[in-house]
Protein backbone atom coordinates (compact mmCIF):
# COMPACT_ATOMS: atom_id res chain seq x y z
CA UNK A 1 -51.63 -23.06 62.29
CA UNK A 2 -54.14 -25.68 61.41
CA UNK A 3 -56.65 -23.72 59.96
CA UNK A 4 -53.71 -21.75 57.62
CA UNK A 5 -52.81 -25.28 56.76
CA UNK A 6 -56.63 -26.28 55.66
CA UNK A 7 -57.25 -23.01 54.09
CA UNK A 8 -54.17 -23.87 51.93
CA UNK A 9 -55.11 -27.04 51.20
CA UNK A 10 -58.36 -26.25 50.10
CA UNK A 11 -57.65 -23.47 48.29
CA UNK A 12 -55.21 -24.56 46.56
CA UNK A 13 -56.35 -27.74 45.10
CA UNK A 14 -59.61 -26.10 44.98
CA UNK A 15 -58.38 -23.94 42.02
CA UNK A 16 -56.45 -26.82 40.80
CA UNK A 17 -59.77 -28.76 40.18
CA UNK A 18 -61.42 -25.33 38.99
CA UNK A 19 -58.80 -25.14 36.32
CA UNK A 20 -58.77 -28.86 35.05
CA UNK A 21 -62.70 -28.79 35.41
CA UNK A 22 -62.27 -25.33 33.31
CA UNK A 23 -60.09 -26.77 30.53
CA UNK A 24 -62.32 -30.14 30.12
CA UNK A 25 -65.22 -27.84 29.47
CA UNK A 26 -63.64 -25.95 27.27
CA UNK A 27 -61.38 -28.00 25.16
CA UNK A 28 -61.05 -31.75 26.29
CA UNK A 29 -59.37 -32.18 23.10
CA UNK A 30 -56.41 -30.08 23.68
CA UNK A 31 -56.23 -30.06 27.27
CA UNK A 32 -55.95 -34.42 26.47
CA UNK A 33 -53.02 -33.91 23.69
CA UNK A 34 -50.86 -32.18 27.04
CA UNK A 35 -50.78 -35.66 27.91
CA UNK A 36 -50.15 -37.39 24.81
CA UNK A 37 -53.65 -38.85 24.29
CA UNK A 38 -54.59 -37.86 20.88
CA UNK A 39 -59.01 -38.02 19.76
CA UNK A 40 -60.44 -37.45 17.02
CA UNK A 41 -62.84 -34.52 16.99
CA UNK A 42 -66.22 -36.32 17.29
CA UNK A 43 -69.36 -34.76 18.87
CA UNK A 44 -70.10 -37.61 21.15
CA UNK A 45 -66.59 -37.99 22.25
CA UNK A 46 -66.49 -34.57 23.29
CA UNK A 47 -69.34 -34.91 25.40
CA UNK A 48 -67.91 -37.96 27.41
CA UNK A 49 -64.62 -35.96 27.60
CA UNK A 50 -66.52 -32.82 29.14
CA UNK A 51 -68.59 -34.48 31.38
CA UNK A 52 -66.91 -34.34 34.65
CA UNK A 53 -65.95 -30.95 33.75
CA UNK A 54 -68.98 -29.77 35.77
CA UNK A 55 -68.60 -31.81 39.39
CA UNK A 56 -65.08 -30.88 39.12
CA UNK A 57 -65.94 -27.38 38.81
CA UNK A 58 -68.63 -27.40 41.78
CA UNK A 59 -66.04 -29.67 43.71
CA UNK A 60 -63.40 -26.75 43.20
CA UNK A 61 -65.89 -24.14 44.23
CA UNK A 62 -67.07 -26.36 47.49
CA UNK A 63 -63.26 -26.41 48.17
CA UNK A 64 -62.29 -22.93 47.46
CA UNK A 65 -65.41 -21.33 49.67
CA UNK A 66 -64.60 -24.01 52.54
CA UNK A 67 -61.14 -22.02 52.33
CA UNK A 68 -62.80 -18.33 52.42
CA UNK A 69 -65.60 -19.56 55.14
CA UNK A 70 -64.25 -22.13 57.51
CA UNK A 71 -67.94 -23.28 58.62
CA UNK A 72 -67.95 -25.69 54.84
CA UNK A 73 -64.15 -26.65 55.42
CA UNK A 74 -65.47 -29.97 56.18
CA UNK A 75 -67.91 -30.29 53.43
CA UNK A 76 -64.78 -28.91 51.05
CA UNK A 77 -62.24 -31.17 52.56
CA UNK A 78 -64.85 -34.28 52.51
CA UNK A 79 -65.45 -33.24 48.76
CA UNK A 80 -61.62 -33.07 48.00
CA UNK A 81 -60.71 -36.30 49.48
CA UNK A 82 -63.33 -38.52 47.17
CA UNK A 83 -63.13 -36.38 43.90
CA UNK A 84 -58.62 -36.89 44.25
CA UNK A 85 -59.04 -40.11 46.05
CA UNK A 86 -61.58 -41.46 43.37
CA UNK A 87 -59.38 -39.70 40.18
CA UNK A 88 -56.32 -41.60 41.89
CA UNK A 89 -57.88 -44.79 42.41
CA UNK A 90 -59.33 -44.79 38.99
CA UNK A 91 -55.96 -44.31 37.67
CA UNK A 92 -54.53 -47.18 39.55
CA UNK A 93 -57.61 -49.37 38.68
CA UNK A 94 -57.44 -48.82 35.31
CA UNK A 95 -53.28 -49.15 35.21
CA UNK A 96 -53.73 -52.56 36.38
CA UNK A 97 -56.35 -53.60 33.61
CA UNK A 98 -55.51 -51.63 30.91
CA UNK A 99 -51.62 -51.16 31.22
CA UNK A 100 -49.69 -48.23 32.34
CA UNK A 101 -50.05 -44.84 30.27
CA UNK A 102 -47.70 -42.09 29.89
CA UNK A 103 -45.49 -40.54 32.34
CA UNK A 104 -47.62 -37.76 32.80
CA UNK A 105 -50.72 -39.76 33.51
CA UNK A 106 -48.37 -41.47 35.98
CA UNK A 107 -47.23 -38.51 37.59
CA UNK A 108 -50.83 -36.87 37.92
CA UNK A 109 -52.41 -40.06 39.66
CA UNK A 110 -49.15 -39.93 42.32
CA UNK A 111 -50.31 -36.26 42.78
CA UNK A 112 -54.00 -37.00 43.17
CA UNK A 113 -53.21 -39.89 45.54
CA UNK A 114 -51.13 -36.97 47.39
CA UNK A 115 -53.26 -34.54 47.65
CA UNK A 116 -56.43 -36.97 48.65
CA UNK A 117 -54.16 -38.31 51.26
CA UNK A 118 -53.08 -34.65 52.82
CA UNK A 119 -57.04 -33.79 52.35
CA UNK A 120 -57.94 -36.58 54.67
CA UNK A 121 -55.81 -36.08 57.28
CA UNK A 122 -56.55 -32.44 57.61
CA UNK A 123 -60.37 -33.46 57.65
CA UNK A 124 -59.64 -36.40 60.21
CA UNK A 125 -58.24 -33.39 62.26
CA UNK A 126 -60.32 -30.72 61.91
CA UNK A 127 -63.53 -33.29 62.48
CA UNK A 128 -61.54 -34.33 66.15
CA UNK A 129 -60.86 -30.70 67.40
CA UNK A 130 -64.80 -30.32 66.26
CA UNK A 131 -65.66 -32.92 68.60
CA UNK A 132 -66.89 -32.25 72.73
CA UNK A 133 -65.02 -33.73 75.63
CA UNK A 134 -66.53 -37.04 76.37
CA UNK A 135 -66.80 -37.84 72.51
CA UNK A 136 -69.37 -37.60 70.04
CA UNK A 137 -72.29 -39.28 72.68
CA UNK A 138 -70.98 -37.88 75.45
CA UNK A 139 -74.65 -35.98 76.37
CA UNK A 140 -76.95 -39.47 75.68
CA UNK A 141 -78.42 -40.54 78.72
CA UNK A 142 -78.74 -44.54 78.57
């Protein structure tokens, strides 16, 4: 049931990442305004706006393929946890310095904090079922 669980997990927020990665890339501009944050169209801007497009995007892909091959689950799941975790904790970083944004902004930093925390506890698990009887040292002689 685990492994349905994990394959879930990663595939699902796996795309979700693919798609936000997807719209940055392509349109940072309008895939912003969905949240209220209006820019002007300047070259520069758009370049800072589109630049975690692409570890987002290979972050997705990492997640999806640990879903379709369970041997990079871990690698996926590790991957997940700091690119939500990190989004999350950005959002909560910056909330205390800068203020609190929209609703929306709100909402998708409770979500990243949600799915970073589900991510980690399906890694925690999958790393201790990975582990041999007698823990991770269990065949050093001393």
């Amino acid at each position: 049931m685990s492994r349905v669980l994990t394959r879930l997990a990663l595939a699902g927020s796996g795309t979700i990442l693919g798609l936000i990665g997807s719209a940055l890339l392509a349109s940072p501009r309008a895939f912003l305004e969905t949240s209220g944050i209006l820019v002007d169209h300047d070259p520069g801007l758009m370049s800072e706006l589109s630049a975690p497009a692409g570890i987002l995007l290979v972050t997705g892909a990492l997640m999806i393929l640990g879903a379709v091959r369970l041997r990079f689950a871990n690698a996926g799941l590790a991957a997940g946890v700091i690119a939500y975790g990190t989004y999350g904790a950005g959002r909560l970083v910056s909330m205390a310095l800068h203020g609190v944004p929209s609703q929306s902004l709100i909402v998708a930093m409770l979500v990243e904090l949600g799915i970073a925390a589900v991510l980690a506890v399906l890694w925690m698990n999958t790393a201790s079922r990975q582990q041999p009887a007698g823990g991770r040292y269990h065949n050093i002689a001393v």
